[in-house]
Protein backbone atom coordinates (compact mmCIF):
# COMPACT_ATOMS: atom_id res chain seq x y z
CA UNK A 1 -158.22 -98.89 126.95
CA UNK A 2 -159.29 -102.40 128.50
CA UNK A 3 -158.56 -102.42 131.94
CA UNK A 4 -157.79 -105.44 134.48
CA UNK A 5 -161.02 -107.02 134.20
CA UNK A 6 -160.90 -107.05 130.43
CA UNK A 7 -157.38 -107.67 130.01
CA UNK A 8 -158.00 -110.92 132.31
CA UNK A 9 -161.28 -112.23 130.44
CA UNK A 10 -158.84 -112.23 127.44
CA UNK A 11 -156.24 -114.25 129.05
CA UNK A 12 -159.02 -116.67 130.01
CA UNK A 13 -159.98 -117.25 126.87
CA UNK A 14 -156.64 -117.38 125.27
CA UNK A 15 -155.39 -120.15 128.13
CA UNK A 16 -158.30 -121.79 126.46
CA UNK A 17 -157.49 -121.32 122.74
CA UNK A 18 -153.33 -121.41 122.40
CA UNK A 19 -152.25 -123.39 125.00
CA UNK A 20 -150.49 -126.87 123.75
CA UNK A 21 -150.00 -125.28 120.28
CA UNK A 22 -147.03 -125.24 118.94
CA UNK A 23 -145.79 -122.15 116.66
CA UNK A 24 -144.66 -123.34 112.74
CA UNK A 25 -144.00 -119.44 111.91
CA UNK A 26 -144.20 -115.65 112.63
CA UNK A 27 -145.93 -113.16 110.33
CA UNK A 28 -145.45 -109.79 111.13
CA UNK A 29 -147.20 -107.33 108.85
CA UNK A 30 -146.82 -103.94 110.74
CA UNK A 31 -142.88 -104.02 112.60
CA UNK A 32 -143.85 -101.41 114.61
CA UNK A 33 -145.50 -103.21 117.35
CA UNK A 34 -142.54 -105.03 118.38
CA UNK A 35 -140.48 -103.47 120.75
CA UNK A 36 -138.41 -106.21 122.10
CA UNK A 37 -136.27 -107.60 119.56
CA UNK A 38 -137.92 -104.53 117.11
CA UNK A 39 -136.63 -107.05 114.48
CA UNK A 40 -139.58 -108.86 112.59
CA UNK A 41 -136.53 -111.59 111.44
CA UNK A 42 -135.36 -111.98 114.74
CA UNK A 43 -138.75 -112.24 116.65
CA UNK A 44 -139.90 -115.08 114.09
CA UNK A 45 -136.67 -117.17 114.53
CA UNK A 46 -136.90 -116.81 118.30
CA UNK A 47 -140.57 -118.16 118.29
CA UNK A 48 -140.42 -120.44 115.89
CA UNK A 49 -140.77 -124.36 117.35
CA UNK A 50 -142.01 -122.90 120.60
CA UNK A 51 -145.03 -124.17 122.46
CA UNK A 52 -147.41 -121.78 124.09
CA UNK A 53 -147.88 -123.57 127.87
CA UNK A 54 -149.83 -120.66 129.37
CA UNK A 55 -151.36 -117.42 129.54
CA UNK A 56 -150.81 -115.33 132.83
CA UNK A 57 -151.74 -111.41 133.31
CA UNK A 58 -149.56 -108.59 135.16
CA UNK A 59 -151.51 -105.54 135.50
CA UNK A 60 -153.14 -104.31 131.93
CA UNK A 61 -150.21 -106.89 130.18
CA UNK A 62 -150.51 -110.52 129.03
CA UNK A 63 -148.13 -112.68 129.62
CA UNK A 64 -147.53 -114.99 127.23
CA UNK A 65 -145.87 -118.03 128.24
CA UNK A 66 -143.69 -120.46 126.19
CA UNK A 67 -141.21 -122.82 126.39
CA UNK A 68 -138.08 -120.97 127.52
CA UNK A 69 -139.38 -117.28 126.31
CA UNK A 70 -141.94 -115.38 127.66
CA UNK A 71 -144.36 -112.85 125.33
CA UNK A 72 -145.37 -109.48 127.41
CA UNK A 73 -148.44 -107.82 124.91
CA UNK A 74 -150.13 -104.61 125.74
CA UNK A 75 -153.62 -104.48 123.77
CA UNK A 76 -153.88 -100.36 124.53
CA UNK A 77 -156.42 -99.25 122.53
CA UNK A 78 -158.29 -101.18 120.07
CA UNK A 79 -155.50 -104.46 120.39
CA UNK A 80 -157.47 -107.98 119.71
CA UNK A 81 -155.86 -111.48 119.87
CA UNK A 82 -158.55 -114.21 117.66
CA UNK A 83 -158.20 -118.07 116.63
CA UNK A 84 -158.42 -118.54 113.12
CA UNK A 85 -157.79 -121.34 110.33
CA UNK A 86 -154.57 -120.34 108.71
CA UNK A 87 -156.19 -119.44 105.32
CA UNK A 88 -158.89 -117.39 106.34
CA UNK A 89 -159.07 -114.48 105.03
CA UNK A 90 -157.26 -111.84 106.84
CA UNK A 91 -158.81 -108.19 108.01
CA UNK A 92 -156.54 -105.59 107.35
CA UNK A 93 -155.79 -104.84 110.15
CA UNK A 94 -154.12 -107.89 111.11
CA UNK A 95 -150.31 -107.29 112.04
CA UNK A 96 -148.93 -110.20 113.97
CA UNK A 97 -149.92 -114.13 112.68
CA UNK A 98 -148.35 -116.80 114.64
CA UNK A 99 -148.69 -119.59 112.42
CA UNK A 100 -149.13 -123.16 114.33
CA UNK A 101 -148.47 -126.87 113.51
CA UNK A 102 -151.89 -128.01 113.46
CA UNK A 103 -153.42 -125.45 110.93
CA UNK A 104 -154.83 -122.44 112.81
CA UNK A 105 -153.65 -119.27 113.69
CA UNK A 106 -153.12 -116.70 116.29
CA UNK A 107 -154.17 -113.20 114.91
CA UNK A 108 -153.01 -109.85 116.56
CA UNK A 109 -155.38 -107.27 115.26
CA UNK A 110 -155.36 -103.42 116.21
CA UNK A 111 -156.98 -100.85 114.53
CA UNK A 112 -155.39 -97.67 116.52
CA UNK A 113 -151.85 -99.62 115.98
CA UNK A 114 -150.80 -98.86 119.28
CA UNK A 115 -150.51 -102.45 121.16
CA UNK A 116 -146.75 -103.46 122.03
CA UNK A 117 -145.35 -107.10 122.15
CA UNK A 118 -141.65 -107.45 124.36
CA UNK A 119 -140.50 -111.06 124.39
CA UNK A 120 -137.99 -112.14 126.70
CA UNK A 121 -136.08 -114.77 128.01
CA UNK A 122 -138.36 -116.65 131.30
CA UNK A 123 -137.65 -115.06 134.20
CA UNK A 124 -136.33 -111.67 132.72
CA UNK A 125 -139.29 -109.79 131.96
CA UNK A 126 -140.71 -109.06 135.37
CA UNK A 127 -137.35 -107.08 136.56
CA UNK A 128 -137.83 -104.96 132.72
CA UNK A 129 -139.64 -102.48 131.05
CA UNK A 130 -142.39 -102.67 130.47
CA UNK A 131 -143.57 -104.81 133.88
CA UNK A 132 -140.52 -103.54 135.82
CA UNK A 133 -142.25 -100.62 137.58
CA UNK A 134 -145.76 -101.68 138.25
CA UNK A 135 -147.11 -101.97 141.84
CA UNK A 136 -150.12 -103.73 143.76
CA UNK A 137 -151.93 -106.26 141.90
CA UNK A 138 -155.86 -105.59 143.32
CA UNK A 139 -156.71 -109.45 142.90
CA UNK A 140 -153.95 -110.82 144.74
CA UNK A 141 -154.24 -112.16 148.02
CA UNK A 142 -151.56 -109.76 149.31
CA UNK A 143 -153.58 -106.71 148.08
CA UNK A 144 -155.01 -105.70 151.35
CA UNK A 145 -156.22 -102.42 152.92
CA UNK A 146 -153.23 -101.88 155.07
CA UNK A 147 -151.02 -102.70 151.76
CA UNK A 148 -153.13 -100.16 150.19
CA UNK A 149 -153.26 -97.38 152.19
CA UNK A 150 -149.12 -97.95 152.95
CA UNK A 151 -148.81 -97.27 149.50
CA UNK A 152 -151.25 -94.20 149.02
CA UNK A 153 -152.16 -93.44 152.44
CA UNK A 154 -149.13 -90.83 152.69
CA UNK A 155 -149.41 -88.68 149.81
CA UNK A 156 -150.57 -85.42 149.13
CA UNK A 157 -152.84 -85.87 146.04
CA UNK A 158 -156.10 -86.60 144.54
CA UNK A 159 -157.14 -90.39 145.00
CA UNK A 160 -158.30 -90.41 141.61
CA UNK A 161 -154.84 -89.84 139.44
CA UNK A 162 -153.26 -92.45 142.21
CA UNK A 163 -155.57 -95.19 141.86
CA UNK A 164 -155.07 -94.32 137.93
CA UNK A 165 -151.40 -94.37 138.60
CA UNK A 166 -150.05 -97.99 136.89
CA UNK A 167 -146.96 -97.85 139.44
CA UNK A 168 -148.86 -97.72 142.40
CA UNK A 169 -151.92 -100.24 141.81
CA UNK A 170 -152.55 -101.78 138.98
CA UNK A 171 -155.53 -102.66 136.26
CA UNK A 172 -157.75 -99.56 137.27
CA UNK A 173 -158.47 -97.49 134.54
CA UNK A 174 -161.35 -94.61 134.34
CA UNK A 175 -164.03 -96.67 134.16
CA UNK A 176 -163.02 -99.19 137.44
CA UNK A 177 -161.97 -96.37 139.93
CA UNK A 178 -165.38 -94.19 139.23
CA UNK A 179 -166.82 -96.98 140.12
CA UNK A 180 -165.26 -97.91 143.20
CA UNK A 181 -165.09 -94.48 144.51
CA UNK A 182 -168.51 -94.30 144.11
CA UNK A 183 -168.99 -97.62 145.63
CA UNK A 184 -166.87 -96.82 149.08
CA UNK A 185 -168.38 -93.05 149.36
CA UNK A 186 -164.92 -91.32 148.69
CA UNK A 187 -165.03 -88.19 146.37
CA UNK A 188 -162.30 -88.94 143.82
CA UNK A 189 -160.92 -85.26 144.66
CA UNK A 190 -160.26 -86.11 148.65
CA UNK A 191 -156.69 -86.24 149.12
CA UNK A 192 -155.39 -89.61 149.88
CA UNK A 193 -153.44 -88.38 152.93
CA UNK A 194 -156.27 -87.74 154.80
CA UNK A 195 -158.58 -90.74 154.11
CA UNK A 196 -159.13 -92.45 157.68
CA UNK A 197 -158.31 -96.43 157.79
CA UNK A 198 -162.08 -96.68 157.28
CA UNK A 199 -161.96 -95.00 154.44
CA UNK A 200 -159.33 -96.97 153.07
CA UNK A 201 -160.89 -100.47 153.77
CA UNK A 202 -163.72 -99.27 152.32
CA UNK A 203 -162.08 -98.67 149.05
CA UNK A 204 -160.30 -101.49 149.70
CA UNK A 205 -163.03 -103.64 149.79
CA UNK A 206 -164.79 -101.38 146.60
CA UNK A 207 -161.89 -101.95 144.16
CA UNK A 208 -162.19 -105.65 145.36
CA UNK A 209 -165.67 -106.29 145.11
CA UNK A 210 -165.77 -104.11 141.64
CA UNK A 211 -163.02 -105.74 139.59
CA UNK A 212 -164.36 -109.31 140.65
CA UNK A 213 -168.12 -108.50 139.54
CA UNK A 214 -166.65 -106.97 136.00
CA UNK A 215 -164.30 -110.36 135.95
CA UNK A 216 -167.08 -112.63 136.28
CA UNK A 217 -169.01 -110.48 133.34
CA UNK A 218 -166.49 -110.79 130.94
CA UNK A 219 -165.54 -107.00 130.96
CA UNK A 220 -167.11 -104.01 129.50
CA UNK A 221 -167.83 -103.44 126.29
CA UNK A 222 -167.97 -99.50 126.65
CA UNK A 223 -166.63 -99.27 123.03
CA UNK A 224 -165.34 -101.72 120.82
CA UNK A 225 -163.65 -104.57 123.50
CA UNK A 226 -164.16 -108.07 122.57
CA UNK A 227 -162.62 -111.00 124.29
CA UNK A 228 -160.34 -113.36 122.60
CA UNK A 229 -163.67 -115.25 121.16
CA UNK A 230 -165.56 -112.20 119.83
CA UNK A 231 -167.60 -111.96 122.92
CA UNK A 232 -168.53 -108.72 124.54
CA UNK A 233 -168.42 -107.96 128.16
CA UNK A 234 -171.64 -107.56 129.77
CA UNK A 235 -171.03 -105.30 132.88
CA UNK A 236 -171.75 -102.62 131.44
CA UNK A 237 -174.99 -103.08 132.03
CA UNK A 238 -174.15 -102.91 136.25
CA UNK A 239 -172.19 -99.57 135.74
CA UNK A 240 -173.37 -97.18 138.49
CA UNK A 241 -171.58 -93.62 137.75
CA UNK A 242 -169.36 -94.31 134.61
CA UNK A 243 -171.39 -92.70 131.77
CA UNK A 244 -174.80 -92.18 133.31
CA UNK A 245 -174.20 -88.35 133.69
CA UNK A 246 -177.55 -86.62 134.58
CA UNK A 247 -179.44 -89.76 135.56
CA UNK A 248 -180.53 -90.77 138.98
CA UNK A 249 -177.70 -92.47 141.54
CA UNK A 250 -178.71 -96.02 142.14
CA UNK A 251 -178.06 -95.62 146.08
CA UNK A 252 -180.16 -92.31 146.80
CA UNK A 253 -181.14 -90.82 143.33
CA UNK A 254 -179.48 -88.17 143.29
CA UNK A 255 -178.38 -87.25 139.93
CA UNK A 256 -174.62 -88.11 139.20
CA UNK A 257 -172.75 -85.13 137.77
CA UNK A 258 -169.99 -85.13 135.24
CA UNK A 259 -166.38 -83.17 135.84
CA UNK A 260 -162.70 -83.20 135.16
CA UNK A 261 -160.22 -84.71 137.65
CA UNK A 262 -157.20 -85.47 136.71
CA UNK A 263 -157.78 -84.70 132.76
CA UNK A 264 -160.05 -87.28 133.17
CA UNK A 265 -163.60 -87.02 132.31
CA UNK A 266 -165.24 -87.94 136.09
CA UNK A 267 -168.68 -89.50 137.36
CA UNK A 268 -169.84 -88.98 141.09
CA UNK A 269 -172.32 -88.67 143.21
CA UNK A 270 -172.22 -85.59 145.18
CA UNK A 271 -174.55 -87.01 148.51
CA UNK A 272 -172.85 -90.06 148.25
CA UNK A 273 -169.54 -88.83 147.57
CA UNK A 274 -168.93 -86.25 149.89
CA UNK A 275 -166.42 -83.56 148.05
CA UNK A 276 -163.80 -81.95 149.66
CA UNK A 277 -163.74 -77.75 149.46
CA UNK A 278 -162.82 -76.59 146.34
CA UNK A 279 -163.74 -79.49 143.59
CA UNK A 280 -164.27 -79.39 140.66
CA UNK A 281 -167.61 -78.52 139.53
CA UNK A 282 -169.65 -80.21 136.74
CA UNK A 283 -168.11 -79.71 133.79
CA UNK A 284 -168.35 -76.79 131.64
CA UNK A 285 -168.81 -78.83 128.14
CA UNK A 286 -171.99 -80.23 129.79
CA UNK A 287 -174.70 -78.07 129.31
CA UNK A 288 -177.88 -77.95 130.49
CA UNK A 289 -179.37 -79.04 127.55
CA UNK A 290 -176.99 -82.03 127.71
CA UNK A 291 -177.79 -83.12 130.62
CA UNK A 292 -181.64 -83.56 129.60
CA UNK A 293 -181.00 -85.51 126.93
CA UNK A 294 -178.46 -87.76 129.06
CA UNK A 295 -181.71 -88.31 131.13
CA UNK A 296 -184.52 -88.40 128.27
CA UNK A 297 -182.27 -90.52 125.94
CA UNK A 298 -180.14 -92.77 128.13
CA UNK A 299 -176.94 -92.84 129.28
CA UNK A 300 -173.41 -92.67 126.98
CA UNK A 301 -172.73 -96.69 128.03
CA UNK A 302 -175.80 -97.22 125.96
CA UNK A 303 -175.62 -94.39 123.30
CA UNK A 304 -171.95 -96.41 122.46
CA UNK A 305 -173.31 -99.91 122.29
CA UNK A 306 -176.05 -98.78 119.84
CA UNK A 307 -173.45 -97.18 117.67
CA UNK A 308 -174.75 -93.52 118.24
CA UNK A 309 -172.86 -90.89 117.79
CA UNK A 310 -174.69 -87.99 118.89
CA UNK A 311 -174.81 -85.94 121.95
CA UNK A 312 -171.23 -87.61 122.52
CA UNK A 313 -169.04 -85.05 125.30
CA UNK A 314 -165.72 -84.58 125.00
CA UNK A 315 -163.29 -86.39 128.01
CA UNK A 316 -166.34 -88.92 128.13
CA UNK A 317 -163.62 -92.10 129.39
């Protein structure tokens, strides 16, 4: 699923591509990914006349800003947004067209089917579902270490599934907080009540420094993530922990080790990441055998980009 840093390279581009245009007509070819009106009828008539004026980002969501109405869109899994003239030929898996004035078009594709679109009146959609509940926004200026740790610092669970936790910070996904763990030192098993202020400005300043690198390289393209030009990320190519199971840990070489946390398949580096009694060792799917060919044929990051499907481990993201 893209996470903040992809999520905002699309809204980037989009600002760039829809802004000023002016919607002649809805097509929606798959009802199901309206949620808010669920009415294919409805949602066209409401659009139609209005003039995108910009593109803003809570969390994982677009915001989709028009006259008067506002369009909330959750990409999930394989969701796309592309510019196209209005009689190009469409993909099939193209479920939402908005139609503009001036001849090109505003395709929503998704191949997984699982992206959402809300549209409410401006102002509304902020107080509902689906933005209603969501909690620190990591590029903000407010996001701080003492906001941080106020939030986490008091309860009794693994960082990992709180950082992952949409309500309490948002835009992390599995990728982002592997790599800021690793970045600040923290095992992602260490109970967040007992981090030290330290330990929470240093993962302060991780998830920080982390998301802006991965903003300023366009995202990665672990899988199939595009922005809203066809472009793929390019960081990637910077990843530390995510995916490199078995090879050496670019701060002391020690080779990073693959378990479950969570349900989540997790990368760390056991000198740099100190683990608390009692976590989780490397997981059992991950055989020896595995883990020497993570380290004679590259890591799963690459494996994915060159379309390879072997030696693939189950809980890999």
């Amino acid at each position: 699923m893209p996470e903040l840093p992809e999520v905002e390279t699309v809204r980037r581009t989009l600002s760039e591509l829809i802004v000023g245009k002016r919607i002649r007509s809805v097509t929606v070819r798959l009802p199901r990914i309206l949620q808010k009106p669920d009415d294919p009828d409805v949602f066209g008539a409401m659009l139609e006349g209005r003039t995108f004026t910009a593109v803003e980002r809570r969390g994982k969501f677009l915001r989709l800003i028009l006259d008067g109405l506002v369009l909330v869109s959750h990409l999930r899994m394989e969701g796309r947004y592309g510019m196209f003239a209005d009689d190009a030929p469409l993909d099939k898996h193209t479920h939402v067209i908005f139609h503009f004035t001036d001849g090109t078009a505003l395709r929503y594709t998704d191949v997984r089917q699982f992206g959402t679109m809300h549209l409410f009146p401006t102002g509304e959609e902020l107080a509902s579902p689906p933005l209603a509940k969501l909690g620190l926004e990591p590029l903000e200026a407010d996001f701080t270490a003492e906001a941080l740790m106020g939030s986490l610092g008091r309860r009794n669970t693994k960082i990992k599934p709180l950082l992952l936790n949409q309500e309490w910070i948002v835009g992390l996904g599995n990728i982002y907080v592997d790599e800021a763990l690793h970045l600040a030192g923290i095992h992602p098993e260490r109970m967040a009540g007992e981090l030290k202020p330290k330990d929470w400005r240093r993962l302060h300043e991780a998830i920080v420094t982390t998301l802006t690198a991965a903003v300023e390289a366009g995202g990665s393209s672990v899988k199939s993530y595009v922005n809203g030009q066809g472009e793929m990320g390019m960081f990637q190519h910077r990843l530390r922990v995510y995916g490199r199971t078995g090879e050496a840990c670019p701060a002391c070489g020690h080779p990073i080790a693959k378990s479950v946390v969570g349900g989540r398949g997790t990368h760390v580096c056991a000198k740099c990441q100190k683990p608390p009694k009692g976590a989780a060792g490397p997981a059992s799917g991950i055989s020896a055998a595995a883990s020497k060919r993570y380290r004679e044929g590259g890591n799963a990051v690459k494996r994915r980009l060159e379309g390879s499907a072997e030696g693939s481990v189950a809980g890999e993201s």
